[in-house]
Each structure stands twice: as C-alpha cells, then as structure tokens.
Protein backbone atom coordinates (compact mmCIF):
# COMPACT_ATOMS: atom_id res chain seq x y z
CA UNK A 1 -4.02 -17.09 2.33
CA UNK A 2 -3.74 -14.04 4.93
CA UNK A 3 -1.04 -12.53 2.67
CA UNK A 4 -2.82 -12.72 -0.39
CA UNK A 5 -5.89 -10.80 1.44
CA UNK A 6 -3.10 -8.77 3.06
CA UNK A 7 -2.22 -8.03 -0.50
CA UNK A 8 -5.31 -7.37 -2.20
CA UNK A 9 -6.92 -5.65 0.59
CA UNK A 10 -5.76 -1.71 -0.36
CA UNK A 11 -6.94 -2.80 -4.38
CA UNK A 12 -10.50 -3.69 -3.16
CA UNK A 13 -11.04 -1.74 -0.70
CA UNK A 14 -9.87 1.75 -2.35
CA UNK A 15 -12.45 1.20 -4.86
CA UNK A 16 -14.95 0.60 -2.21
CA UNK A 17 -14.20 3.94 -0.09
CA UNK A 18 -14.71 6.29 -3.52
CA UNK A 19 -17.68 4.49 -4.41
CA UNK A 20 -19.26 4.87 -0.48
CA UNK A 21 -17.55 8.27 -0.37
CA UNK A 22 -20.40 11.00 1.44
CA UNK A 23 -17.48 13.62 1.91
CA UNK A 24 -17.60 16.27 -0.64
CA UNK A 25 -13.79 16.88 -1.47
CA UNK A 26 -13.29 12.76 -2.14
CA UNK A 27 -13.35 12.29 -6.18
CA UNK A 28 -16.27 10.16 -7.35
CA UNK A 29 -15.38 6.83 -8.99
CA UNK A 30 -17.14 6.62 -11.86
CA UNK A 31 -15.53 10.47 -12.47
CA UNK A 32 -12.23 9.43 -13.26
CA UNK A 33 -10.91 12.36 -15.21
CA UNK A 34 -12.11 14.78 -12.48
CA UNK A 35 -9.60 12.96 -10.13
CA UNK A 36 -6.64 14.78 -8.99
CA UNK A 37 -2.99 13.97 -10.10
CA UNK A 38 -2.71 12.27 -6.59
CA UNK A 39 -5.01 9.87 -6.93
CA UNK A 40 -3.77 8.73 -10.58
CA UNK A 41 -0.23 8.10 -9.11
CA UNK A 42 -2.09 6.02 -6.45
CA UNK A 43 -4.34 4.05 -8.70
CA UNK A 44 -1.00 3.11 -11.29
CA UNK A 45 1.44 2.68 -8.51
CA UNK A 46 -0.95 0.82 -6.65
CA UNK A 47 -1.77 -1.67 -9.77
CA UNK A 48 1.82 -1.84 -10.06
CA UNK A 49 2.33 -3.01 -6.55
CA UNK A 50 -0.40 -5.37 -6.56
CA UNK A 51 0.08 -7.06 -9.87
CA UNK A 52 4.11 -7.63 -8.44
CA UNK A 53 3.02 -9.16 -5.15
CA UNK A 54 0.69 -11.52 -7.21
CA UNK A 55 3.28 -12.56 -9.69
CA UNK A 56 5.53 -13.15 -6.32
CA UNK A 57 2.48 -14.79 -4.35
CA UNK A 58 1.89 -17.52 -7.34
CA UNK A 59 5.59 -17.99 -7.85
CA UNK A 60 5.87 -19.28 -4.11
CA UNK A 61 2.58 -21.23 -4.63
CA UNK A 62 3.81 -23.05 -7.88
CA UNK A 63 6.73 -24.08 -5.35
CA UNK A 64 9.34 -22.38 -6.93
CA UNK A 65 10.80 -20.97 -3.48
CA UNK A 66 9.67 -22.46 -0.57
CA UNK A 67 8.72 -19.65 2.48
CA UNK A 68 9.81 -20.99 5.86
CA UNK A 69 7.12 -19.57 9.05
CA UNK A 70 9.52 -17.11 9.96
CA UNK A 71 9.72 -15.40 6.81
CA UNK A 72 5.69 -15.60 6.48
CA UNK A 73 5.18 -14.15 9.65
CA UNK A 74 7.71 -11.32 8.55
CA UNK A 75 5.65 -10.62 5.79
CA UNK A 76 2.64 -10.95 6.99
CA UNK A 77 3.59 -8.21 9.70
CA UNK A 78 4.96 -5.87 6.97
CA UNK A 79 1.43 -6.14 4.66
CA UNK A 80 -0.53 -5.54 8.28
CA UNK A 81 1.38 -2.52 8.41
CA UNK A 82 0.80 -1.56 4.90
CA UNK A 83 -3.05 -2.69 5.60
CA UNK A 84 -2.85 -0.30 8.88
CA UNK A 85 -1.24 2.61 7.04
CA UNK A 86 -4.33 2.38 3.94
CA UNK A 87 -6.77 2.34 7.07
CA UNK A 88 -4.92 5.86 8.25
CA UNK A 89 -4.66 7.29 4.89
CA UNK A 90 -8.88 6.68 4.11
CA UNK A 91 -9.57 8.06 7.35
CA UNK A 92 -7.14 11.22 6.60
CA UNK A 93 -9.30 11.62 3.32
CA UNK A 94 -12.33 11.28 4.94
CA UNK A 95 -12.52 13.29 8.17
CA UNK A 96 -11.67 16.98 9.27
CA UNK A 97 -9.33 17.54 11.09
CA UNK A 98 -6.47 15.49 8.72
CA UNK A 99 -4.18 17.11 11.14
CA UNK A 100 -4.22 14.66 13.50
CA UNK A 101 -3.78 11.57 11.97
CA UNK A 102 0.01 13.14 10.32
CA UNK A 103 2.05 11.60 13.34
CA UNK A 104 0.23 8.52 13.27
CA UNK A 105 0.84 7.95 9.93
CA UNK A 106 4.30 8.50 9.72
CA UNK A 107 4.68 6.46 12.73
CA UNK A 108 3.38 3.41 10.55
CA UNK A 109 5.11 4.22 7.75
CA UNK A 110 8.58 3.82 9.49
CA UNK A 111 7.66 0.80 11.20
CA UNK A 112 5.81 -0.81 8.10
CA UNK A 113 9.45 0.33 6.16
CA UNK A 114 11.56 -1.24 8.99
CA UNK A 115 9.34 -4.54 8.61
CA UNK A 116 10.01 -4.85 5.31
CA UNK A 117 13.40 -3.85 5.43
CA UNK A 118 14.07 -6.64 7.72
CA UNK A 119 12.35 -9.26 5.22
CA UNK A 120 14.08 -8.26 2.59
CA UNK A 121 17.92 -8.15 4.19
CA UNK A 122 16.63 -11.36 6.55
CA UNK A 123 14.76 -13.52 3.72
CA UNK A 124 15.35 -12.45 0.48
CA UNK A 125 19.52 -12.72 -0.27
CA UNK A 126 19.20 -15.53 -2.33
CA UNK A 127 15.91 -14.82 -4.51
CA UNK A 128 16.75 -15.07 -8.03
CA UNK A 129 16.60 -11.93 -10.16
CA UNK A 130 13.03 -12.31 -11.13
CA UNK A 131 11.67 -12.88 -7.88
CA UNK A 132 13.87 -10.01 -6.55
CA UNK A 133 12.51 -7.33 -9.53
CA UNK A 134 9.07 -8.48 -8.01
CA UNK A 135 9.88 -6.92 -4.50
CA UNK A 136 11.25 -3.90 -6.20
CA UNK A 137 8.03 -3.32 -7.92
CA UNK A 138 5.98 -4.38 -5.06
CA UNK A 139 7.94 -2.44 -2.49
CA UNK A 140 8.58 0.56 -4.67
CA UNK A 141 4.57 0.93 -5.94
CA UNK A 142 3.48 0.73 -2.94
CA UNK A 143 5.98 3.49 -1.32
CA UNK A 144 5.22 5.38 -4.58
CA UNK A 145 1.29 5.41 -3.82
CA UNK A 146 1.82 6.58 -0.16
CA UNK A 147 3.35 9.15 -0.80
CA UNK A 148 1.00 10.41 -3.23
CA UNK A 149 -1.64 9.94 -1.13
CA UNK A 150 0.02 11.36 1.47
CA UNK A 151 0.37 14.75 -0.48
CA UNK A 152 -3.49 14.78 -1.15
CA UNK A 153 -4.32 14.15 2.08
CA UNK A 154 -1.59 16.81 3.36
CA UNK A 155 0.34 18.52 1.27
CA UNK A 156 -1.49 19.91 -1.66
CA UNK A 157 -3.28 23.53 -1.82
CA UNK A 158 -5.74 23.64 1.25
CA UNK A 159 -5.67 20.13 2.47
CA UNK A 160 -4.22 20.44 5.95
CA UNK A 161 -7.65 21.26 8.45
C-alpha cells in the first residue's frame, strides 16, 4: 500500500497546493483556462502517469506478476524520489527566491532517474508487452510533467528570483 500512496500522492496533493495557494503568481484552481501552458502539460502528463501506474499497481494485485521485496523496495525508493522531487517543485512555485532550490532539484531528478533506471533494467526484462507500455507511460508522464514544471518554475519569462 506505500506505493499506491507513493503513486497517488503528486495527483492529490497538486490539487491541494492550487486550491491553498496564498502566492499571487500560482494559478487558481477553479481558473483553469487562466493557467499557463506549463501547468496543462503537468495536469495531462501527470493523469497520464498516474492512470499507467494504477493499471500496473492492479495488474500486480490481481496476481498477474508477482513483485519479489527487492523489486518493491526498488520501487518504492524511485516513487520517494518522485514524491521528494513534487515536494521541491511546490516549494519552487511557492517561495522567492526559486533560485535556490535549481541544484536541489536536479540533484533528485538524477537520482530519482537512476532509481528507476535500475528497476526497470534489474526487474522488469521479462514483463510482458502490456505491463511494459505501462512503465513507458508511467515513466515517460511523469518525466514529461517535470519538466514542464520545471520550465514554470525556471525557465519561462521572469520566473528565475
């Protein structure tokens, strides 16, 4: 059950963070076409993710691949990372300076892309084609939405404080 929260934890909480948002340059939720680009690449990409890793989560759960302790600890450690790295990214779009938090963030990206890199090439060789489109989708939504956020927080006209 810690993946699945792992999982849904950057779904909920995102949601959350608009809705609570104070700071005056954070979208407001219930504004959805004032949102920038960004944040529509992170919303899809992110739904994308999810709904993948859910597909994948019940597929193990109906017992159609058993998931030995090693490889649920490797995943685990790669969906803390992601869980880290959504942590980093809300407090880059919440808080001046954003400056700061680059380094970290990259820093988490790599290792979060090195975790999964290893579960994939360590625990995933045999997964049949379905279960292997999941990861892709999972995976590649996910890297999708960082970087998107990553370009509000940083990259687009006057973001870097």
């Amino acid at each position: 059950m810690g993946s699945l929260a792992a999982l849904l934890f950057p779904a909920l909480a995102l949601p959350l963070l608009l809705a609570l948002a104070s700071a005056s340059h954070l979208p407001a939720l219930a504004a959805p076409f004032a949102w920038p680009r960004e944040l529509w690449i992170v919303a899809s990409a992110g739904t994308l993710a999810t709904a993948a890793g859910l597909l994948d989560w019940r597929l193990h759960r109906r017992g159609q691949r058993r998931v030995s302790p090693a490889e649920r600890r490797a995943e685990l450690l790669a969906l803390v990372g992601g869980a880290l790295l959504f942590v980093l990214l809300a407090a880059a779009s919440t808080r001046e300076p954003r400056r700061a938090l680059a380094v970290p963030i990259v820093a988490v990206a790599l290792l979060t892309a090195a975790l999964i890199a290893f579960d994939e090439a360590r625990f995933h060789r045999r997964c049949s084609r379905y279960e292997t489109l999941l990861h892709r989708l999972l995976v590649g939504g996910q890297a999708l939405a960082f970087l998107a956020w990553f370009h509000w927080c940083f990259a687009r006209e006057g973001a870097v404080a």
